[in-house]
C-alpha atoms as a PDB file:
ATOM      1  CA  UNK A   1       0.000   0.000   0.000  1.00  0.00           C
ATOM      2  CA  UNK A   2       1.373   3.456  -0.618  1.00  0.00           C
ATOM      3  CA  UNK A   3       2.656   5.760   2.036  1.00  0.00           C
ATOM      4  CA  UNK A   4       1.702   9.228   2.764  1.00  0.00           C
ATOM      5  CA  UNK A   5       1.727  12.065   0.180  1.00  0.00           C
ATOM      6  CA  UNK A   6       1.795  15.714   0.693  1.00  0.00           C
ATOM      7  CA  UNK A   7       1.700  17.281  -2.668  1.00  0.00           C
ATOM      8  CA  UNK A   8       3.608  21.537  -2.528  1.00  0.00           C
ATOM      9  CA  UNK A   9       1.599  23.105  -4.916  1.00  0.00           C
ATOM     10  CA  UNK A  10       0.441  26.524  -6.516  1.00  0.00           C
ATOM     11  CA  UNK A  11      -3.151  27.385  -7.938  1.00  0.00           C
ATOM     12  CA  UNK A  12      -1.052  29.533 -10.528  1.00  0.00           C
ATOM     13  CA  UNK A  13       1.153  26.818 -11.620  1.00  0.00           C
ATOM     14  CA  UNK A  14       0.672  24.321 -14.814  1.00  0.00           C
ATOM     15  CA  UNK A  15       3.304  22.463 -14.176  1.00  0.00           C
ATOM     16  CA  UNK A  16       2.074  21.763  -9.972  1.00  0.00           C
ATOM     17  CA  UNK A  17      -1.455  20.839 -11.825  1.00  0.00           C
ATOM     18  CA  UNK A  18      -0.578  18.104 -13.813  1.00  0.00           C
ATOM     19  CA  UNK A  19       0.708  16.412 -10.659  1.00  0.00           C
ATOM     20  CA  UNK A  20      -2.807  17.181  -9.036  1.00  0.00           C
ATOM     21  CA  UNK A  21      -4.883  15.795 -11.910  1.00  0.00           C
ATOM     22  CA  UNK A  22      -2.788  12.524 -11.668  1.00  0.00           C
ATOM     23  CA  UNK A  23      -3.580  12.319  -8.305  1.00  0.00           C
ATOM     24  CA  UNK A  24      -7.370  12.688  -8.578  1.00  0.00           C
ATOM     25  CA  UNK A  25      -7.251  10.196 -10.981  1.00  0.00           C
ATOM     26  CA  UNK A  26      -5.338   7.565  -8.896  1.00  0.00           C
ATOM     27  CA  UNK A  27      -7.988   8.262  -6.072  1.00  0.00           C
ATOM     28  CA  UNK A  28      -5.048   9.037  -4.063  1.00  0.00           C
ATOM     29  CA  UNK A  29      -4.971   9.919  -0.470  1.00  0.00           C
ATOM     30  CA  UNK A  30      -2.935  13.059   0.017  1.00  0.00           C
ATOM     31  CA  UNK A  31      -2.351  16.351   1.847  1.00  0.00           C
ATOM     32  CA  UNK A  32      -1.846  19.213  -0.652  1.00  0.00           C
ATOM     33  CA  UNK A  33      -0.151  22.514   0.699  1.00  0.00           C
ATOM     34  CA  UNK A  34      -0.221  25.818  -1.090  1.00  0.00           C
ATOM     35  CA  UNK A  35       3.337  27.045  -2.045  1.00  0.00           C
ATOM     36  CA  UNK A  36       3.253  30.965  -2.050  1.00  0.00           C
ATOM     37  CA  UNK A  37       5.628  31.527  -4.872  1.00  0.00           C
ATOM     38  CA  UNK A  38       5.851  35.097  -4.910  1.00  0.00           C
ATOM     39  CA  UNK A  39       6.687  34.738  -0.872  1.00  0.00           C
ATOM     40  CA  UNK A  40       8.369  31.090  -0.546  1.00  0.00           C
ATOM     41  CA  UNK A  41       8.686  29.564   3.218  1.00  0.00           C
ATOM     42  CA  UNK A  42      11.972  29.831   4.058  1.00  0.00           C
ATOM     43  CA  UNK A  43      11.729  26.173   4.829  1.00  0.00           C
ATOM     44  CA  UNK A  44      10.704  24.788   1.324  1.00  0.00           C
ATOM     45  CA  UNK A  45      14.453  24.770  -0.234  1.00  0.00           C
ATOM     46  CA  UNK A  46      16.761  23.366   2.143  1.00  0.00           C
ATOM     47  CA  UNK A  47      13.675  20.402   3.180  1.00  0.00           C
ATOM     48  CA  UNK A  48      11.646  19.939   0.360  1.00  0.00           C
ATOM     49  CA  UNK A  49      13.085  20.856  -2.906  1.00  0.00           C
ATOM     50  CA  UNK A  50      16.442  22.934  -3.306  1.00  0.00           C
ATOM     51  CA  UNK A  51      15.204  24.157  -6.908  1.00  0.00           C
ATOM     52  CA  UNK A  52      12.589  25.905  -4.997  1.00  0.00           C
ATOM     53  CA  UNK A  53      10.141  24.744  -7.546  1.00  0.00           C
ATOM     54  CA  UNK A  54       6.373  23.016  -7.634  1.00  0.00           C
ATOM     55  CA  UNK A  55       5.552  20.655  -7.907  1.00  0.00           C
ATOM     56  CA  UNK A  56       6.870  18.201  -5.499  1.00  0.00           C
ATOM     57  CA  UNK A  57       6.273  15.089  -3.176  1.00  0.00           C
ATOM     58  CA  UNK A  58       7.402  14.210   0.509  1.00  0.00           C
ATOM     59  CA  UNK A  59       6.453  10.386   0.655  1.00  0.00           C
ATOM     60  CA  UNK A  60       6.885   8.265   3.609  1.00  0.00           C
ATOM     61  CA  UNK A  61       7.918   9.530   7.126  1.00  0.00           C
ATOM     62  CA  UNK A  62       6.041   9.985   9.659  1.00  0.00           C
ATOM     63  CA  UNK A  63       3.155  12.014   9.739  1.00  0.00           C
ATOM     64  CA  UNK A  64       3.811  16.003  10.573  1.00  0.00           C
ATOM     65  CA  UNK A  65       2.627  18.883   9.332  1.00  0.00           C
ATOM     66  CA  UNK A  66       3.407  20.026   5.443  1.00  0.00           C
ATOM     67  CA  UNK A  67       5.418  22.709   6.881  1.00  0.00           C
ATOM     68  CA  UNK A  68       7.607  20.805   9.063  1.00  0.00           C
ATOM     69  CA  UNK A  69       8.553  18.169   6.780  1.00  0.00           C
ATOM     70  CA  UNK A  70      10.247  15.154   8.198  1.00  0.00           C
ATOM     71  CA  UNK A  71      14.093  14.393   7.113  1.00  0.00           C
ATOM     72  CA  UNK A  72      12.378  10.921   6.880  1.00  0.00           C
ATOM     73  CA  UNK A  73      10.420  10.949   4.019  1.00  0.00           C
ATOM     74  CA  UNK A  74      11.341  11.240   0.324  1.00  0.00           C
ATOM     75  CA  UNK A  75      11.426  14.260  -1.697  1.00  0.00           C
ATOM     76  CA  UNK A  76      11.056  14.124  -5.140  1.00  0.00           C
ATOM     77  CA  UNK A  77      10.329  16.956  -7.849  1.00  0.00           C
ATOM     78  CA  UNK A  78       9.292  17.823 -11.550  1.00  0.00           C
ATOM     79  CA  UNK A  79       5.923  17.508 -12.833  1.00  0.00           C
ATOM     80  CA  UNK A  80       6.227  14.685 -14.861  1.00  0.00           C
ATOM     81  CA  UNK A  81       8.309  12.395 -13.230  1.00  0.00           C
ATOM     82  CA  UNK A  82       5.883  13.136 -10.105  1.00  0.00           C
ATOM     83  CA  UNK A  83       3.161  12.208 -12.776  1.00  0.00           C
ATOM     84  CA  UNK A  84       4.558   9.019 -13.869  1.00  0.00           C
ATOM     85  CA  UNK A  85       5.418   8.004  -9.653  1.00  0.00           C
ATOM     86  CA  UNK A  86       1.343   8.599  -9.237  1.00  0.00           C
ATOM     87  CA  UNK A  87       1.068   6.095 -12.301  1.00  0.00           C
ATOM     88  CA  UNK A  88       3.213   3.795 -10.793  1.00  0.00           C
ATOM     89  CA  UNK A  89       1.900   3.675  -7.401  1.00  0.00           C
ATOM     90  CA  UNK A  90      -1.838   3.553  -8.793  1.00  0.00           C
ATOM     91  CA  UNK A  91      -1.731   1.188 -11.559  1.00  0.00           C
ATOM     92  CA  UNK A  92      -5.178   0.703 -10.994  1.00  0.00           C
ATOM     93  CA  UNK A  93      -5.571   4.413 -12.267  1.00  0.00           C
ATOM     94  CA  UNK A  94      -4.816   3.485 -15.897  1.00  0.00           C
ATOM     95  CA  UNK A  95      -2.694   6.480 -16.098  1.00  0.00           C
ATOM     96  CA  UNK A  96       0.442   5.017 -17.858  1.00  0.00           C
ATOM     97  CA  UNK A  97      -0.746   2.099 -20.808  1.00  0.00           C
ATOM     98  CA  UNK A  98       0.267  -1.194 -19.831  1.00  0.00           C
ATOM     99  CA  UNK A  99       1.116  -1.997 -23.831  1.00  0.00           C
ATOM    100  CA  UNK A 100       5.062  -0.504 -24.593  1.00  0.00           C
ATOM    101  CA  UNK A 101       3.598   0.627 -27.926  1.00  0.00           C
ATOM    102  CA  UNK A 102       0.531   3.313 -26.359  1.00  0.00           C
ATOM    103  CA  UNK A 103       3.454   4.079 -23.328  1.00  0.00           C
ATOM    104  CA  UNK A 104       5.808   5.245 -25.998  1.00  0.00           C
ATOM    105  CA  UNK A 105       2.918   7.056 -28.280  1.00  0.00           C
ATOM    106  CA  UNK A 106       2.108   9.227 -24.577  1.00  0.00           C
ATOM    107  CA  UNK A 107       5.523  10.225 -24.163  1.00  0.00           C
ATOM    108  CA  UNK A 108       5.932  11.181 -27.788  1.00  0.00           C
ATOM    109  CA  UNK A 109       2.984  13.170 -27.459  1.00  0.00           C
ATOM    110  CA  UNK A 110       4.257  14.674 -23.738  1.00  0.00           C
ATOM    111  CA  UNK A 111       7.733  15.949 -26.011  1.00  0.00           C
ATOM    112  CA  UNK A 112       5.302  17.172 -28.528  1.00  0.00           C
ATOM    113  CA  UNK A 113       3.694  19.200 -25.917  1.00  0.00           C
ATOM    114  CA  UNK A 114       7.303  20.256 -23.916  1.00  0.00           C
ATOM    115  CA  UNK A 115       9.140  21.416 -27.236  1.00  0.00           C
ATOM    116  CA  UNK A 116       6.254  23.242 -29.378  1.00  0.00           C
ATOM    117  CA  UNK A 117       2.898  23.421 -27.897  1.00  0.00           C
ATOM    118  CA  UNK A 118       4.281  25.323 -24.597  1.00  0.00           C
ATOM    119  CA  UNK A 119       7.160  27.350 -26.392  1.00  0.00           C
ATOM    120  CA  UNK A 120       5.194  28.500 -28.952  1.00  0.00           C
ATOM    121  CA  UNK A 121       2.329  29.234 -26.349  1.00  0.00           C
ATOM    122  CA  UNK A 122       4.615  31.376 -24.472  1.00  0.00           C
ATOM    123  CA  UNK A 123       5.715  33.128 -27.603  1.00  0.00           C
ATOM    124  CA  UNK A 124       2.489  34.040 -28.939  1.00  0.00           C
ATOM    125  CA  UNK A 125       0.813  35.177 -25.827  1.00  0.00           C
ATOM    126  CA  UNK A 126       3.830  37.731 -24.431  1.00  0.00           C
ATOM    127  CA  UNK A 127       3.745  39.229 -27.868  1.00  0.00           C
ATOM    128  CA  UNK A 128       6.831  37.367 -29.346  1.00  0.00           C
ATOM    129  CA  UNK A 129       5.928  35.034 -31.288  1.00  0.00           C
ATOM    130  CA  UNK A 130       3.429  34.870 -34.614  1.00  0.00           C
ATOM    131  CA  UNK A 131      -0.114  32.970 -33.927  1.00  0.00           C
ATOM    132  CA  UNK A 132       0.740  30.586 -37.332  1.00  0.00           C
ATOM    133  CA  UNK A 133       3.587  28.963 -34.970  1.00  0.00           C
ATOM    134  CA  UNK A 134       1.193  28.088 -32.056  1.00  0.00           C
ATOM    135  CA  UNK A 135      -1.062  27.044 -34.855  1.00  0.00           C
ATOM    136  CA  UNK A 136       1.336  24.494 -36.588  1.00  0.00           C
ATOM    137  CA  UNK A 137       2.309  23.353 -32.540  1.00  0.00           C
ATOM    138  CA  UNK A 138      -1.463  22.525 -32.252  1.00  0.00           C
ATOM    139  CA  UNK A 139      -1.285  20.760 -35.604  1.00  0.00           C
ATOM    140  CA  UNK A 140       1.253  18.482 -34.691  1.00  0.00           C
ATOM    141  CA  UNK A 141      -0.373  17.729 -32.037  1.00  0.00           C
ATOM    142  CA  UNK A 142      -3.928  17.152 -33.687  1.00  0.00           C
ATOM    143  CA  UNK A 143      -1.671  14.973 -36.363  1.00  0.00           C
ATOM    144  CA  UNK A 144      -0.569  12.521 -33.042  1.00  0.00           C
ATOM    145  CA  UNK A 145      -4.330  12.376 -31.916  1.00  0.00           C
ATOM    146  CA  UNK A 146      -6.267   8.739 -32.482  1.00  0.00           C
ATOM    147  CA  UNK A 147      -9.482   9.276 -34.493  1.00  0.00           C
ATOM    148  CA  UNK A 148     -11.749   8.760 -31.463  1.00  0.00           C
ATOM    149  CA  UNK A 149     -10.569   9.083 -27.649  1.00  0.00           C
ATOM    150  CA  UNK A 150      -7.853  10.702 -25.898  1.00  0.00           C
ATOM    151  CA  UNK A 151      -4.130  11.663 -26.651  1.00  0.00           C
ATOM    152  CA  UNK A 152      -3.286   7.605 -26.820  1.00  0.00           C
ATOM    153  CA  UNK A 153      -6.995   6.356 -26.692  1.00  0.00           C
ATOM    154  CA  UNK A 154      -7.223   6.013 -23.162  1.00  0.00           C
ATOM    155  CA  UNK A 155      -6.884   8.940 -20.217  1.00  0.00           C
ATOM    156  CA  UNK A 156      -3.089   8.619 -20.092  1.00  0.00           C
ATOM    157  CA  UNK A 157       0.066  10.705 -18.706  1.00  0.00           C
ATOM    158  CA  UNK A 158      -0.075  12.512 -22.035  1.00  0.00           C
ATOM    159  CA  UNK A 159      -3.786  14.039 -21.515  1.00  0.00           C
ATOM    160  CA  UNK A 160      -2.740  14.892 -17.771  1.00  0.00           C
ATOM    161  CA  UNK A 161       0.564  17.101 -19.409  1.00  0.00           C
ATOM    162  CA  UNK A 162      -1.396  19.179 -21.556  1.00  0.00           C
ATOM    163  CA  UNK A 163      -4.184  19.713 -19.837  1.00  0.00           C
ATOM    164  CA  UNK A 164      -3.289  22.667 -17.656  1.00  0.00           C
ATOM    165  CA  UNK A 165      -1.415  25.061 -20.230  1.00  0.00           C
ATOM    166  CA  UNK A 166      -4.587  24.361 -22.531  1.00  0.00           C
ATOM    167  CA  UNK A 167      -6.986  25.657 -19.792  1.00  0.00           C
ATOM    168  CA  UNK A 168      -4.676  28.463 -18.902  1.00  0.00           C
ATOM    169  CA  UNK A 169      -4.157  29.681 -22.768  1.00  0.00           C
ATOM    170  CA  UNK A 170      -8.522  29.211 -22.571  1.00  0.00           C
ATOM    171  CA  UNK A 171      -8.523  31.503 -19.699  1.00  0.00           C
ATOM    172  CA  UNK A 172      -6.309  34.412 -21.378  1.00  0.00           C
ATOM    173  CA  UNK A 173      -8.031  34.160 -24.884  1.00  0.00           C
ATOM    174  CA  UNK A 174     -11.494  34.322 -23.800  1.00  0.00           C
ATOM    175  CA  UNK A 175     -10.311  37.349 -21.461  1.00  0.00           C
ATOM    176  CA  UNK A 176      -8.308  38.248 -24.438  1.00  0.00           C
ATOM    177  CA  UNK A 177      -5.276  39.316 -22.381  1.00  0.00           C
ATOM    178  CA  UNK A 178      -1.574  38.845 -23.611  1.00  0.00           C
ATOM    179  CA  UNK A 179       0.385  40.859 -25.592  1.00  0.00           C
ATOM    180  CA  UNK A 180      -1.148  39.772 -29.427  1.00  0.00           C
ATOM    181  CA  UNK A 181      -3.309  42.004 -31.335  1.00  0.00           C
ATOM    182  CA  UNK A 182      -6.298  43.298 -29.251  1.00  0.00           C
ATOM    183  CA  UNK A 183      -9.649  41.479 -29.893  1.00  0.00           C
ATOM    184  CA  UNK A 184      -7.737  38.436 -31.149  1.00  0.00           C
ATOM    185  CA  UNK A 185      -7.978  35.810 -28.268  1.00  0.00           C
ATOM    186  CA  UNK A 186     -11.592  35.367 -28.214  1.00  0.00           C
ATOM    187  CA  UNK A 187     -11.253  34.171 -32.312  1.00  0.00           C
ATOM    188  CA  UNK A 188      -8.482  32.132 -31.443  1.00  0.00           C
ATOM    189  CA  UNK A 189     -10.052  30.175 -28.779  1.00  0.00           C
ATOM    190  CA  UNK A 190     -12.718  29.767 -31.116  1.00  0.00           C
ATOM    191  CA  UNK A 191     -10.841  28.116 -33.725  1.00  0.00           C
ATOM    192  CA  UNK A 192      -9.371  25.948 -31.226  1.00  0.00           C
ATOM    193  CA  UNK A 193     -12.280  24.782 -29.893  1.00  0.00           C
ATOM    194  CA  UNK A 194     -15.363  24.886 -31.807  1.00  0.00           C
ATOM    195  CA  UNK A 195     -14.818  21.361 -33.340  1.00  0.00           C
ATOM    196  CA  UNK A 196     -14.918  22.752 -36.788  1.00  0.00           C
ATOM    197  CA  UNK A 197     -12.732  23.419 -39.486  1.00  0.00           C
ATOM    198  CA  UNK A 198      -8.550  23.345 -39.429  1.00  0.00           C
ATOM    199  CA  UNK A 199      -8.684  22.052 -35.617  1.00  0.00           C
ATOM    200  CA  UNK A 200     -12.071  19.967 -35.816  1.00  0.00           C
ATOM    201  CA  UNK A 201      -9.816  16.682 -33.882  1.00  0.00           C
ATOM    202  CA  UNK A 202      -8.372  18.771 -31.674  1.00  0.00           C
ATOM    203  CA  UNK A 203     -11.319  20.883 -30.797  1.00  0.00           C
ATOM    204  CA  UNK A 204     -13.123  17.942 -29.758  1.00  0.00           C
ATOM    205  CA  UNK A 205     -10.094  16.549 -27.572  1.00  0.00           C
ATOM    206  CA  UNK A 206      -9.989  20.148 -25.685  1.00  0.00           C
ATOM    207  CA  UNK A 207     -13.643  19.752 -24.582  1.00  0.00           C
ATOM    208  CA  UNK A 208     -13.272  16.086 -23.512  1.00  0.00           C
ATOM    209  CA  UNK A 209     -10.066  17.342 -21.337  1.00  0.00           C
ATOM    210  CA  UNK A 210     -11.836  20.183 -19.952  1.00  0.00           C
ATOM    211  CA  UNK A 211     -14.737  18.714 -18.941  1.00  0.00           C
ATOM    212  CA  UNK A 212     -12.978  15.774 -16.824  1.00  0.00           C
ATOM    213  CA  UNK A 213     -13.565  15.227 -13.384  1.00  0.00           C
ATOM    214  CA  UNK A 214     -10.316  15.418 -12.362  1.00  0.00           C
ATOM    215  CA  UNK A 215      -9.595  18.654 -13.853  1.00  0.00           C
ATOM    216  CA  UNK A 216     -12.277  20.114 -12.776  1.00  0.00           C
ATOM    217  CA  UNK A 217     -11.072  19.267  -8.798  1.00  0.00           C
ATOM    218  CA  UNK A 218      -8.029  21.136  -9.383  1.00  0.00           C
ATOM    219  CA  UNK A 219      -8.673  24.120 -11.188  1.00  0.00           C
ATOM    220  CA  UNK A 220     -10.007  27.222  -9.801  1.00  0.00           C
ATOM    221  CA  UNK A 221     -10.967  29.503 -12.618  1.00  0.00           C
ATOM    222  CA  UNK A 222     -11.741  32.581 -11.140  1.00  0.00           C
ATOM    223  CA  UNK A 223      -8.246  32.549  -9.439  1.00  0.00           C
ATOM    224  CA  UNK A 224      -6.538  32.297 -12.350  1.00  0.00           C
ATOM    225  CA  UNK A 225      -8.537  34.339 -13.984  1.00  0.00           C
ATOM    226  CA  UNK A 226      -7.194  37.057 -11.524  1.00  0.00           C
ATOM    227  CA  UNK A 227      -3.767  36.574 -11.794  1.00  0.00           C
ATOM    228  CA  UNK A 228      -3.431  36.792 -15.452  1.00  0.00           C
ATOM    229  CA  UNK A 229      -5.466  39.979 -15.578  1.00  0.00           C
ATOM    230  CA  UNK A 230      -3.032  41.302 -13.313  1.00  0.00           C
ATOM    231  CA  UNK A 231       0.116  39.575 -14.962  1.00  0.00           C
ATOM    232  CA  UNK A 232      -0.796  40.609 -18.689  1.00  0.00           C
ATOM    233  CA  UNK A 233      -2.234  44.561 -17.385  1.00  0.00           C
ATOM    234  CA  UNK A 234       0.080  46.382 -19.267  1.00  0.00           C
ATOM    235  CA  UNK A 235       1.287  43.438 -21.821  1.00  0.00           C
ATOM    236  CA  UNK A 236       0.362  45.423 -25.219  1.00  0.00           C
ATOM    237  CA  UNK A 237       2.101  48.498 -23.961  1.00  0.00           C
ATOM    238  CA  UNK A 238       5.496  46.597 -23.822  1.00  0.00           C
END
């Protein structure tokens, strides 16, 4: 049986949700704790992770508070190798493919999603990079897509990695804030999502991501809503 979890996390953070999805999805017994990332606990570092990143784990020890972590249990770090540890100590969960081939296929489409879809993601929505590249990202990934199903077929490893950074670019478009053309997010997110034309595949795999259960559990909207109004204010005047 597995030991005890406490999850660090951040509402704000992509990266901290993927390990959150893959633990509603296990079922998985755990204490999360809110990581302040503007205002870190001096603590975090030196006892839980010395990048001073979220995600990350403490597993085992004895039981104590989140913010007294025990020298006893394990630390471990980085959003998808936390993923795939929730995969492997949930089996049950279905979250990594017990066939080689559909394990490789989700980790293809995981680089697909670290090299282009979140670069060019970045790019577009500071202002720095032309929408056509963050189209032709969300091509490739459309091309990797099964005709019916998720990223592999199944709910996999690969769904739970691109989940968050699509919800978060579907927050800022429909808000329209970022540093592209004004009045251009909102027609964006449609073409991303409608279901129809150029991205009719991947349209329909956005809406089956979005409206999971376990994404739903971890994402507060209006929060991050919130932050990116404040965090793209004055992006077109850069």
């Amino acid at each position: 049986m597995p030991e005890r979890i406490v999850l660090y996390t951040a509402k704000i953070c992509p990266y901290a949700q993927r390990t959150e999805i893959a633990l509603e999805e296990a079922k998985a017994p755990h204490v999360k704790y809110q990581i302040d990332l503007q205002n870190k606990p001096e603590w975090y570092a030196p006892k839980v992770n010395p990048a001073s990143k979220v995600p990350a784990i403490a597993y085992g020890g004895p039981e104590v508070p989140p913010d007294q972590p025990s020298p006893e249990s394990v630390k471990l770090a980085e959003s998808l190798v936390l993923v795939e540890f929730v995969a492997d100590l949930f089996p049950e969960s279905g979250l990594l493919p017990t066939d080689p081939v559909l394990r490789a296929k989700a980790r293809f489409f995981i680089d697909g999603v670290s090299t282009k879809l979140v670069p060019a993601w970045q790019a577009y929505s500071q202002g720095k990079g032309p929408l056509e590249d963050y189209y032709k990202a969300v091509e490739y990934l459309q091309g990797l897509l099964p005709a019916h199903g998720f990223a592999v077929g199944q709910y996999s490893i690969a769904d739970v990695a691109i989940t968050p950074f699509l919800a978060r670019a579907r927050v800022a478009l429909i808000n329209d804030l970022g540093g592209y053309p004004e009045g251009e997010g909102p027609k964006v997110l449609e073409a991303l999502s409608s279901g129809i034309g150029r991205f009719a595949r991947f349209g329909k795999y956005f809406t089956d991501l979005l409206s999971r259960e376990s994404f739903k559990a971890t994402f507060d909207e209006a929060y991050i809503t919130e932050r990116y109004k404040a965090r793209f204010a004055n992006a077109r005047s850069k």
